[in-house]
Protein backbone atom coordinates (compact mmCIF):
# COMPACT_ATOMS: atom_id res chain seq x y z
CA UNK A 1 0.00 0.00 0.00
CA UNK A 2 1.10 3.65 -1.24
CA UNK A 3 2.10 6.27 1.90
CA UNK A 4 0.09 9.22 1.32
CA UNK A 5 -1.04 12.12 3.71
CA UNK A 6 -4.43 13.08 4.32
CA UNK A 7 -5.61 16.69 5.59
CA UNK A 8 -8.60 16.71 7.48
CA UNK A 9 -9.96 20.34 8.45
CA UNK A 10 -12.50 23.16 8.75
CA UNK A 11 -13.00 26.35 8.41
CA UNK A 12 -13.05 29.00 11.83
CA UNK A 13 -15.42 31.02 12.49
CA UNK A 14 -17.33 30.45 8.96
CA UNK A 15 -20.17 32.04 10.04
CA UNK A 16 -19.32 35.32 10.91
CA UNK A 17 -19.05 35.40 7.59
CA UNK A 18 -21.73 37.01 5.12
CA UNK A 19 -23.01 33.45 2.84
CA UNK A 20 -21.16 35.53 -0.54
CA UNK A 21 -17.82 35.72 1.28
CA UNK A 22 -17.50 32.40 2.70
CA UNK A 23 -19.21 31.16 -0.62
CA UNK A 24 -15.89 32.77 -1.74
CA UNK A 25 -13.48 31.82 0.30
CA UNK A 26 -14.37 27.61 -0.21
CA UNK A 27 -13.89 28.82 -3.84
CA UNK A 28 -10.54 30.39 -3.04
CA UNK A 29 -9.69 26.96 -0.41
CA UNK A 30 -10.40 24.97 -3.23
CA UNK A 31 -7.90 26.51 -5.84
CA UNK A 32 -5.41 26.32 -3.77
CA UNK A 33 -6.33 22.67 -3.28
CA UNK A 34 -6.40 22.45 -7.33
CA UNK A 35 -4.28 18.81 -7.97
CA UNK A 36 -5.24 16.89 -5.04
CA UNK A 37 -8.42 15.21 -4.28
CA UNK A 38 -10.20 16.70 -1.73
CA UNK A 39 -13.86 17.20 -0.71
CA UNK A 40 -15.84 19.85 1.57
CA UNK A 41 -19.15 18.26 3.37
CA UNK A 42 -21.45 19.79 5.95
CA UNK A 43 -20.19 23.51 4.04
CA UNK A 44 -17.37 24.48 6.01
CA UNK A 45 -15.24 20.87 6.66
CA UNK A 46 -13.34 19.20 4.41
CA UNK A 47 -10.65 16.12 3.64
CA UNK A 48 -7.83 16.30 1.80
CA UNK A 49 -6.13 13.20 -0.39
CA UNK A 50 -2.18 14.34 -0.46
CA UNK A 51 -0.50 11.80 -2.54
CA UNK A 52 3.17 13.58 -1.84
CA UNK A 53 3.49 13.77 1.74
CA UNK A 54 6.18 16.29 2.13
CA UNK A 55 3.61 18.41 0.71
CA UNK A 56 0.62 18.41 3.13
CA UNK A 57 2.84 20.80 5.96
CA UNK A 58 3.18 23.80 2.84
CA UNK A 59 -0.93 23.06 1.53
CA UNK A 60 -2.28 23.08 4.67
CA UNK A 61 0.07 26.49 5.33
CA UNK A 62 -1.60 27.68 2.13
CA UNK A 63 -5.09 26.85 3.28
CA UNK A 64 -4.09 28.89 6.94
CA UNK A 65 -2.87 32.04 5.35
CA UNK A 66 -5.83 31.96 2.61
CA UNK A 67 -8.11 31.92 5.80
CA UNK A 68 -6.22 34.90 7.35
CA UNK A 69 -6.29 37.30 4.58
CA UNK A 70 -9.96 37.56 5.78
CA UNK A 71 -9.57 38.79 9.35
CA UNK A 72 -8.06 37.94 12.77
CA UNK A 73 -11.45 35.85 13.50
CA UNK A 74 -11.01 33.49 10.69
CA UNK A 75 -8.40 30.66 10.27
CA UNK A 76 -8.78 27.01 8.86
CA UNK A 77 -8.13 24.21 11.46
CA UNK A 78 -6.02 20.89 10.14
CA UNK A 79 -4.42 18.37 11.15
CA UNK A 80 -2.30 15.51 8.91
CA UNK A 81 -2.19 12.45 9.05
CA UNK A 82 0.36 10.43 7.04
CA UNK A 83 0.21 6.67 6.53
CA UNK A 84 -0.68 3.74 3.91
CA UNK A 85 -3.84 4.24 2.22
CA UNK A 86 -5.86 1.44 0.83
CA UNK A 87 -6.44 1.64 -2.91
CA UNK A 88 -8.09 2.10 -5.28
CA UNK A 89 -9.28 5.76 -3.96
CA UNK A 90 -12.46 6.12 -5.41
CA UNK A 91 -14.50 8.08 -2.56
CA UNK A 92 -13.14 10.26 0.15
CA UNK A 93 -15.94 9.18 2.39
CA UNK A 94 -15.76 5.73 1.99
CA UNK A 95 -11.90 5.76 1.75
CA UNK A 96 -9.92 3.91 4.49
CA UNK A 97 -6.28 3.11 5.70
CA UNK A 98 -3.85 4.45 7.82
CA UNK A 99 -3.50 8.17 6.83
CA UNK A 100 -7.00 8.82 6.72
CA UNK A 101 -7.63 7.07 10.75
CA UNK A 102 -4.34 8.98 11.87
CA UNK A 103 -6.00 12.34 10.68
CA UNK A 104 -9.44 11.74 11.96
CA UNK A 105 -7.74 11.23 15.48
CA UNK A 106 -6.15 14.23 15.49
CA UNK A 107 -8.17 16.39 14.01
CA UNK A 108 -10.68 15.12 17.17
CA UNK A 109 -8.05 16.05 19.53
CA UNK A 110 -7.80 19.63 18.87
CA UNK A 111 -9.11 21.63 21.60
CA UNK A 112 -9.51 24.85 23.02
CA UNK A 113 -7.22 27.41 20.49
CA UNK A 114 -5.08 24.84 18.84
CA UNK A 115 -5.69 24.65 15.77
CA UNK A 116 -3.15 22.52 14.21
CA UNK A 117 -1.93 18.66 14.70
CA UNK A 118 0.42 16.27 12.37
CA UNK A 119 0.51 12.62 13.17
CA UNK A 120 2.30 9.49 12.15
CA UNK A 121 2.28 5.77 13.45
CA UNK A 122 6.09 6.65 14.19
CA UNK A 123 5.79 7.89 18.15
CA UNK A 124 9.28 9.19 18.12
CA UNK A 125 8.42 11.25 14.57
CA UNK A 126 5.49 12.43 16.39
CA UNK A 127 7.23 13.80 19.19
CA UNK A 128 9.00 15.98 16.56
CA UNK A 129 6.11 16.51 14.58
CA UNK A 130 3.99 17.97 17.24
CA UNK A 131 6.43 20.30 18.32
CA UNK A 132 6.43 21.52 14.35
CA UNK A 133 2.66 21.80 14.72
CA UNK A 134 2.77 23.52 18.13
CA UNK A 135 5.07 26.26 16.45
CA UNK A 136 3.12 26.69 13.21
CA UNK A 137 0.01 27.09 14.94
CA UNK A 138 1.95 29.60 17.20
CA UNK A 139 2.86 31.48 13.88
CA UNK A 140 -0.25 31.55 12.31
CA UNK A 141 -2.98 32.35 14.66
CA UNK A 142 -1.02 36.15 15.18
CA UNK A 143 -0.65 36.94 11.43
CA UNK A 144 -2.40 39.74 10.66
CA UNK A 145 -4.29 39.84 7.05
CA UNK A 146 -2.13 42.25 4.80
CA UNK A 147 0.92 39.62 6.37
CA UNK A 148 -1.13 36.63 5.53
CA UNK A 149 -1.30 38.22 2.02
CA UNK A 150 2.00 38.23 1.40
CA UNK A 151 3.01 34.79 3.04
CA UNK A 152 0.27 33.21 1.29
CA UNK A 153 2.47 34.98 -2.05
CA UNK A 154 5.45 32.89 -1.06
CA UNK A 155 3.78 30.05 -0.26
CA UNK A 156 2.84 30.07 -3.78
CA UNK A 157 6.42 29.56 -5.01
CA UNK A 158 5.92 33.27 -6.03
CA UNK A 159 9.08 35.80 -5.10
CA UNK A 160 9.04 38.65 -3.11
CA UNK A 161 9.03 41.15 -5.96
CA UNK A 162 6.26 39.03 -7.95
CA UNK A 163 4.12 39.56 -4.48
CA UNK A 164 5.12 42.91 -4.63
CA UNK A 165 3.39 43.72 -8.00
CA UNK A 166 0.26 41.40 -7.30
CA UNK A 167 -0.15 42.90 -3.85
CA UNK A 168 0.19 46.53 -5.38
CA UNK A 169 2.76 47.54 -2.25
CA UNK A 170 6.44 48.22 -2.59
CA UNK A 171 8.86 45.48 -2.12
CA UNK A 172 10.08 46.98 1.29
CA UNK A 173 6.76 46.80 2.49
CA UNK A 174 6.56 43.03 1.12
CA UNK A 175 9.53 42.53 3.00
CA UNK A 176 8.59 44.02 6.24
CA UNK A 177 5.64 42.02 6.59
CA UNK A 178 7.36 38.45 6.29
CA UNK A 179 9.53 40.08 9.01
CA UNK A 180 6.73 40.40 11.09
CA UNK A 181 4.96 36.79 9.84
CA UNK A 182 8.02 34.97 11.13
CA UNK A 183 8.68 33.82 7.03
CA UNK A 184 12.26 32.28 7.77
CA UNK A 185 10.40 30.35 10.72
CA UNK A 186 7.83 28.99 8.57
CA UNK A 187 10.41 28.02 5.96
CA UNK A 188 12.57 26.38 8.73
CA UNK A 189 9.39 24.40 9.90
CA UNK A 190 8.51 23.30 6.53
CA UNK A 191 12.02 22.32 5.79
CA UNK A 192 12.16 19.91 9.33
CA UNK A 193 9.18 18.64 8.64
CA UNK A 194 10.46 16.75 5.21
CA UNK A 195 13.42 16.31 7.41
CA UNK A 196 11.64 14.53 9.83
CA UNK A 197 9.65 12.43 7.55
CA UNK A 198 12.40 11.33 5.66
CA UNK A 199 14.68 10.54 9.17
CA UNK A 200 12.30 8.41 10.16
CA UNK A 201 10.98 6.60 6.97
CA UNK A 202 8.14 7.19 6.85
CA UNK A 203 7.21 7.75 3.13
């Protein structure tokens, strides 16, 4: 059986917003989820198939900061799971194997603020994974939205002065926000978490 990831998740605070915006923001969640094969049910949850597991740390970064740009109140809670998966994958619903009971867990263990949990059937990854998740969290439940903007730029693969021109602000400006968003952190976590992943065999 393949090792996949799966990304299990909802949206915060979805109804604060007006039924257009969060109409648009699934819309804008589900372009950035554009490749994998993912599903939203009862409107604001979803699941995520990630056949490439060193990439489900960056999407589900993506999927954070896309939340962000909206306000302070809004945010998309996730965890990962990463394990075998049973094929073929026909049905996200009906899907089983490893990944996807690793990511239901966890996503039922977040409580209170966290909003943010990666899990393996490795207990010595985990202990390294969770402190990954523990810091991103950290990160991105204090970005503001003009620096959720411009990490969700980067995230993209897209370069500071790229951002720069989409974003209509000056490249300083660009720059000073990632500053403030902690963007060599978050490219430091995303790096250990391949790291960590790879240590321990897991894919």
């Amino acid at each position: 059986m393949p090792v996949a990831a799966v990304i299990t998740g909802d949206i915060v605070n979805s109804m604060l917003l007006a039924p257009k915006l969060e109409k648009k923001m699934i819309t804008q969640l589900g372009v950035l989820l554009k490749g994998h094969k993912f599903e939203f049910y009862r409107g604001d949850s979803f699941q995520v198939y990630v056949k490439n597991p060193y990439e489900a740390l960056e999407l589900l970064f993506r999927l954070r900061a896309q939340a962000r740009c909206y306000s302070l109140d809004h945010d998309v809670r996730g965890s990962i799971g990463i394990g075998k998966i049973n094929m073929p994958l026909r049905d996200l619903r009906t899907a089983t194997g490893e990944a996807f009971v690793l990511s239901g867990r966890a996503f039922d263990k977040l409580s209170g603020d966290q909003r943010m949990q990666i899990q393996c059937a490795n207990k010595q990854a985990n202990a390294a994974l969770r402190v990954i998740a523990y810091y991103g969290d950290f990160i991105f439940k204090r970005l503001t939205s003009k620096q959720a903007e411009v990490v969700l730029e980067l995230l993209k693969q897209n370069t500071q002065i790229k951002a720069a021109k989409k974003l209509r602000k000056s490249q300083a400006t660009i720059s000073k926000h990632l500053q403030a968003a902690a963007w060599s952190e978050i490219q430091k976590l995303i790096a250990e978490y391949k790291h960590v992943i790879t240590q321990f065999k897991i894919v």
